[in-house]
C-alpha atoms as a PDB file:
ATOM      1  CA  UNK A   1     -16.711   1.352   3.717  1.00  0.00           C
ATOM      2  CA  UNK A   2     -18.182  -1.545   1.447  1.00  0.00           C
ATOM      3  CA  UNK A   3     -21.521   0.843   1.026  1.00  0.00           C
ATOM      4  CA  UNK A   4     -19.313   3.663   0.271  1.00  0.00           C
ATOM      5  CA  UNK A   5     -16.994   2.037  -2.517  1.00  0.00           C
ATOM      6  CA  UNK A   6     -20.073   0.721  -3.865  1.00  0.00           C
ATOM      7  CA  UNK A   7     -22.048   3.641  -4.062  1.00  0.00           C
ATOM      8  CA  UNK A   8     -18.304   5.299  -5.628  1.00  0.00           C
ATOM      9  CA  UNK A   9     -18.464   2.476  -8.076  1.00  0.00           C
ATOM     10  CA  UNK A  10     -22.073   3.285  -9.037  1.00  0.00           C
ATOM     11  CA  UNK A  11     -21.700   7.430  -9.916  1.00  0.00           C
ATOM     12  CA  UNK A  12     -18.151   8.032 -10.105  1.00  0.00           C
ATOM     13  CA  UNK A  13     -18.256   4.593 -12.667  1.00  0.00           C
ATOM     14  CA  UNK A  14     -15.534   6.498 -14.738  1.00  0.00           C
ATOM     15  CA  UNK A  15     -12.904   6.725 -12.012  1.00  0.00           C
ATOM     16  CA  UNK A  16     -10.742   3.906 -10.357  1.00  0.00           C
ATOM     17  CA  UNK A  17     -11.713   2.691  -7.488  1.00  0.00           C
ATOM     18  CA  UNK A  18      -8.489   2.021  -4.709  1.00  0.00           C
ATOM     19  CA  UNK A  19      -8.428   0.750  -1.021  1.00  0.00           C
ATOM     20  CA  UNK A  20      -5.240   1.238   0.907  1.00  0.00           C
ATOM     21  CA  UNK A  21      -4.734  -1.102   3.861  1.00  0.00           C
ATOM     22  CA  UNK A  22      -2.500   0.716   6.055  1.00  0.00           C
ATOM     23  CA  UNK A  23      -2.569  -0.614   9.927  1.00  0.00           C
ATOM     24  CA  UNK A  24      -1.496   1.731  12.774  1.00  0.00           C
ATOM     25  CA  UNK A  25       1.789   0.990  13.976  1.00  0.00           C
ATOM     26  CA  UNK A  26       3.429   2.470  17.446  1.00  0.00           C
ATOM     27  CA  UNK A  27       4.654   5.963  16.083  1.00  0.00           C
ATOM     28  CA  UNK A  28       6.380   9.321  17.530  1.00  0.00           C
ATOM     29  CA  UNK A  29       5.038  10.460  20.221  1.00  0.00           C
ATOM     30  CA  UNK A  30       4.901   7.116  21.946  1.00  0.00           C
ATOM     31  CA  UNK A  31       1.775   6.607  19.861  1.00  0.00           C
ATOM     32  CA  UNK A  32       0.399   3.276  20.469  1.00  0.00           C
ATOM     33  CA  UNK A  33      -2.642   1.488  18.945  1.00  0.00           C
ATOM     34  CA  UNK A  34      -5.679   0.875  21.145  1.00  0.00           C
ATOM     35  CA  UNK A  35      -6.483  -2.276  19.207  1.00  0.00           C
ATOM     36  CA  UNK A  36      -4.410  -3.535  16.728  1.00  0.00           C
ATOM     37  CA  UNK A  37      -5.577  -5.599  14.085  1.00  0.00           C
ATOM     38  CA  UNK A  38      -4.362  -8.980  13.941  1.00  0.00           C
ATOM     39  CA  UNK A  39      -2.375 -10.860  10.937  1.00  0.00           C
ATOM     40  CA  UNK A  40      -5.638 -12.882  10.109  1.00  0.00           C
ATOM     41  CA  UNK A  41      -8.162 -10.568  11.218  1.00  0.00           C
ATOM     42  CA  UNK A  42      -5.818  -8.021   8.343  1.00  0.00           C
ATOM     43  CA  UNK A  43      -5.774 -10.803   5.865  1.00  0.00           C
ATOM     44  CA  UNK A  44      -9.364 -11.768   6.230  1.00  0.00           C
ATOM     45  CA  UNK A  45     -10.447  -8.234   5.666  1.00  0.00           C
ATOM     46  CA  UNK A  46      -8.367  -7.728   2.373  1.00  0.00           C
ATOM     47  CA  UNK A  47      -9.491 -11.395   1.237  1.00  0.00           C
ATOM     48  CA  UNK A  48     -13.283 -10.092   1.427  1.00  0.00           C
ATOM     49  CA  UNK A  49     -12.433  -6.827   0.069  1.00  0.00           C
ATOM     50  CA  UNK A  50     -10.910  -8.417  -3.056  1.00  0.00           C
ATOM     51  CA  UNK A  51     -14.176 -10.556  -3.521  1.00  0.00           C
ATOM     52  CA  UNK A  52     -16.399  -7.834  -2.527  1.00  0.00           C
ATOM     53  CA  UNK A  53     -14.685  -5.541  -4.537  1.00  0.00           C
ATOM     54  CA  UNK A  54     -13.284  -7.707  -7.727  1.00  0.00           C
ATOM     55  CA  UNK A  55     -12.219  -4.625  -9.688  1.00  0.00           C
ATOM     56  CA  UNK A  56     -10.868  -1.992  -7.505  1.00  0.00           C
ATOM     57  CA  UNK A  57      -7.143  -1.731  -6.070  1.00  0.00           C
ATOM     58  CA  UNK A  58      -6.063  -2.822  -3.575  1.00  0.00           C
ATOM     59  CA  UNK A  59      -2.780  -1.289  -1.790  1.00  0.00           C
ATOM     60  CA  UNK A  60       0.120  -2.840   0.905  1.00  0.00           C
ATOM     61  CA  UNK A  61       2.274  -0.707   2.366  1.00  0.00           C
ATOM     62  CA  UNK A  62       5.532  -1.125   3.873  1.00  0.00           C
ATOM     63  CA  UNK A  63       4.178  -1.317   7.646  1.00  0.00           C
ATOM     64  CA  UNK A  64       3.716  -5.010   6.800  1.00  0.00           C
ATOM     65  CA  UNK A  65       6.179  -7.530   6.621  1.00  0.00           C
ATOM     66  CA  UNK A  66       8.434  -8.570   3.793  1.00  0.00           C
ATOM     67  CA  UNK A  67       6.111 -12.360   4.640  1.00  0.00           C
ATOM     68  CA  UNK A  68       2.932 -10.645   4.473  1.00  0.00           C
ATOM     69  CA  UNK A  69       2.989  -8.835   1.770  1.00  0.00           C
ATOM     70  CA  UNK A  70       4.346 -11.416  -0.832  1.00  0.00           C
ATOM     71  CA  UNK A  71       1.729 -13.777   0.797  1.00  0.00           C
ATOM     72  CA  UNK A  72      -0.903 -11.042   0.165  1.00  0.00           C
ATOM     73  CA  UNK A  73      -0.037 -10.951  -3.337  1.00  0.00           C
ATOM     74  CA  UNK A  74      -1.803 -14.186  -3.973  1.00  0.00           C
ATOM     75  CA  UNK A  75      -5.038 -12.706  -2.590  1.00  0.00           C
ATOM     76  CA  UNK A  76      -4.816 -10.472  -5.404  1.00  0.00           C
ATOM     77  CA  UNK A  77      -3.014  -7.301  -3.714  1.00  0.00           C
ATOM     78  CA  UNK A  78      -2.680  -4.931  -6.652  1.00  0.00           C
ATOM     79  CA  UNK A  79      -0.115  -2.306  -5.478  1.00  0.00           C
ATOM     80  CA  UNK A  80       2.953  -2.307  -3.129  1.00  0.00           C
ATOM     81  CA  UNK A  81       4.681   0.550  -1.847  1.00  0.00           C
ATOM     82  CA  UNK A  82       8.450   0.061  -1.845  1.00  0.00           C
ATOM     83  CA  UNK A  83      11.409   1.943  -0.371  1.00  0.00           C
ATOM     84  CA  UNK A  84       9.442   4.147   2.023  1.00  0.00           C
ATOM     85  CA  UNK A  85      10.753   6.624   4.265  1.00  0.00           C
ATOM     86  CA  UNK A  86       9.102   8.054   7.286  1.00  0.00           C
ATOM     87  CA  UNK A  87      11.378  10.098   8.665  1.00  0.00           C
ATOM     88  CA  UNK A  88      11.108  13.955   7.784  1.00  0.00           C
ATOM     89  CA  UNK A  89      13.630  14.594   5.073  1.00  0.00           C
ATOM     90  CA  UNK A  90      13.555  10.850   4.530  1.00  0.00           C
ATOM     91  CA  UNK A  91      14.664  10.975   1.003  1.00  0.00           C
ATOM     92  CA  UNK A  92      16.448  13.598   1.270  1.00  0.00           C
ATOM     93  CA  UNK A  93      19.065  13.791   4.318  1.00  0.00           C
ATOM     94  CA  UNK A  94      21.821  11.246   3.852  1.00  0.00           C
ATOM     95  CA  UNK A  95      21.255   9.833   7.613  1.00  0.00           C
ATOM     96  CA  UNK A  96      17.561  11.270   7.967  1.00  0.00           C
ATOM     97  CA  UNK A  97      16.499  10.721  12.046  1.00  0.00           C
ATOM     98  CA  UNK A  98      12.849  10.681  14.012  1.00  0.00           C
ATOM     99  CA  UNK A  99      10.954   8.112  11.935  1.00  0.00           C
ATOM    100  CA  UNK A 100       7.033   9.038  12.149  1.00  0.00           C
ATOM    101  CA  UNK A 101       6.305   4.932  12.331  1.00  0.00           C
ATOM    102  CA  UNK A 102       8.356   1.829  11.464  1.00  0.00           C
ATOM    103  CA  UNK A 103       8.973   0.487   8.447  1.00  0.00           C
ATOM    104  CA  UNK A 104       8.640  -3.432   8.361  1.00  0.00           C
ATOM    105  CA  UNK A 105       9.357  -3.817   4.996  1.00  0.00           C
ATOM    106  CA  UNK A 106      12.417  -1.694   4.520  1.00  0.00           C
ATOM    107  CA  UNK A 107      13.964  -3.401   1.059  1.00  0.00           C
ATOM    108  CA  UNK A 108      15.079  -0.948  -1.682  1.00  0.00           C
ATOM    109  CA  UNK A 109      12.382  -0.938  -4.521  1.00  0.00           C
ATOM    110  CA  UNK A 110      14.163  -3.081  -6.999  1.00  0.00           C
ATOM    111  CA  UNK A 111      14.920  -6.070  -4.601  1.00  0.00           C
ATOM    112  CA  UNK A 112      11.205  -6.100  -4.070  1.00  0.00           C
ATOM    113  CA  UNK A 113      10.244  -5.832  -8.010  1.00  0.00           C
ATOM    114  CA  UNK A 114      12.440  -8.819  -8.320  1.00  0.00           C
ATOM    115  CA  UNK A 115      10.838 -10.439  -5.565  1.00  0.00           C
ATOM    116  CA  UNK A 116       7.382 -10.027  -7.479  1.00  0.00           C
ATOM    117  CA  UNK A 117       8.792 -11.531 -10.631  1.00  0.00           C
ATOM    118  CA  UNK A 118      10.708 -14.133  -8.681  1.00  0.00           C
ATOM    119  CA  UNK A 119       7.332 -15.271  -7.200  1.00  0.00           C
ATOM    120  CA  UNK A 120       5.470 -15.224 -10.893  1.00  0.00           C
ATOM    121  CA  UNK A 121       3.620 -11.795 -10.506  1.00  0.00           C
ATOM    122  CA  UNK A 122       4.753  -8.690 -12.982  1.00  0.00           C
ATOM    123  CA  UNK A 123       6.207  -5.537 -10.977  1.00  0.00           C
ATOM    124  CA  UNK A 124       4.831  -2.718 -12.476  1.00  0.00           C
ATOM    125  CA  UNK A 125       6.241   1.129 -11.993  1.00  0.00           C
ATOM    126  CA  UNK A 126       3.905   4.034 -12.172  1.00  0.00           C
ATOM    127  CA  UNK A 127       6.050   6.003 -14.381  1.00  0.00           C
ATOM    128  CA  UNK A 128       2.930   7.218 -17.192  1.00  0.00           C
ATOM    129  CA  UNK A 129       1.296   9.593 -14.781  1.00  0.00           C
ATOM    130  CA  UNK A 130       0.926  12.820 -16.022  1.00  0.00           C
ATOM    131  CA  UNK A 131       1.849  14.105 -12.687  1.00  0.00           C
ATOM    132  CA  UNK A 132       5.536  13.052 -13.400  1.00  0.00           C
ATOM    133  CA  UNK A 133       6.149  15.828 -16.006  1.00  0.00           C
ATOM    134  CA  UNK A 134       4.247  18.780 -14.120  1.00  0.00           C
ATOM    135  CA  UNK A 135       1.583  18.588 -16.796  1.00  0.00           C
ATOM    136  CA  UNK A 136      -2.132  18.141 -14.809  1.00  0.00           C
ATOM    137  CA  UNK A 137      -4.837  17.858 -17.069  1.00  0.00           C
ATOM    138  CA  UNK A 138      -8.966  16.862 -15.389  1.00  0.00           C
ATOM    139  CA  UNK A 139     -11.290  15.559 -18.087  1.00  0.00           C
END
């Protein structure tokens, strides 16, 4: 993967580079991981991605823990998911059922912003995306 987001890095030098971290968790289906990773087998990975990979993003989602993730902030986790839903219809039935996996982290979006701030780190929202106002333009 390191090879990969290097080479990326190299000829794609004008687009932004992003790892996601997301672990397999027991799902529908009675889905359950061969091997899951361990806490600091998890954290050592994203710890040498972020020095291997200095500039590129670097994604949590809310599998993890509400402890994890702030912790993983410090290792320089760029982006957090927040307020997930899972479940078909998720955000759209009031009492949506059948979740795909579990949530760990399953704190509305602003209680985790102000967790960021509260711990010294700026929350950010991704509302500038042309995507947001149906207007797609490549360059």
């Amino acid at each position: 993967m390191l090879a990969h987001a290097r080479h990326l890095q190299r000829h794609c030098w004008r687009s932004q580079l992003s790892v996601s971290f997301p672990r397999l968790r027991p799902a529908a289906g009675e889905f359950e991981p061969i091997a899951p990773v361990p806490d600091p087998e998890f954290v050592q990975l994203i710890t040498a991605l972020r020095i291997l990979l200095p500039e590129a993003g670097l994604t949590i989602s809310t599998r993890e823990s509400p402890f994890l993730r702030e912790h993983l902030l410090a290792l320089g986790v760029t982006w957090m998911s927040a307020g997930s839903k899972t479940e078909p219809g998720g955000y759209e039935a009031p009492e949506p059922e059948g979740e795909q996996f579990h949530i760990a982290d399953e704190r509305p979006a602003h209680v985790v912003a102000q967790r960021i701030r509260d711990l010294g780190y700026e929350a950010v929202w991704k509302d500038w995306d042309s995507s947001f106002n149906g207007v797609t333009t490549l360059h």
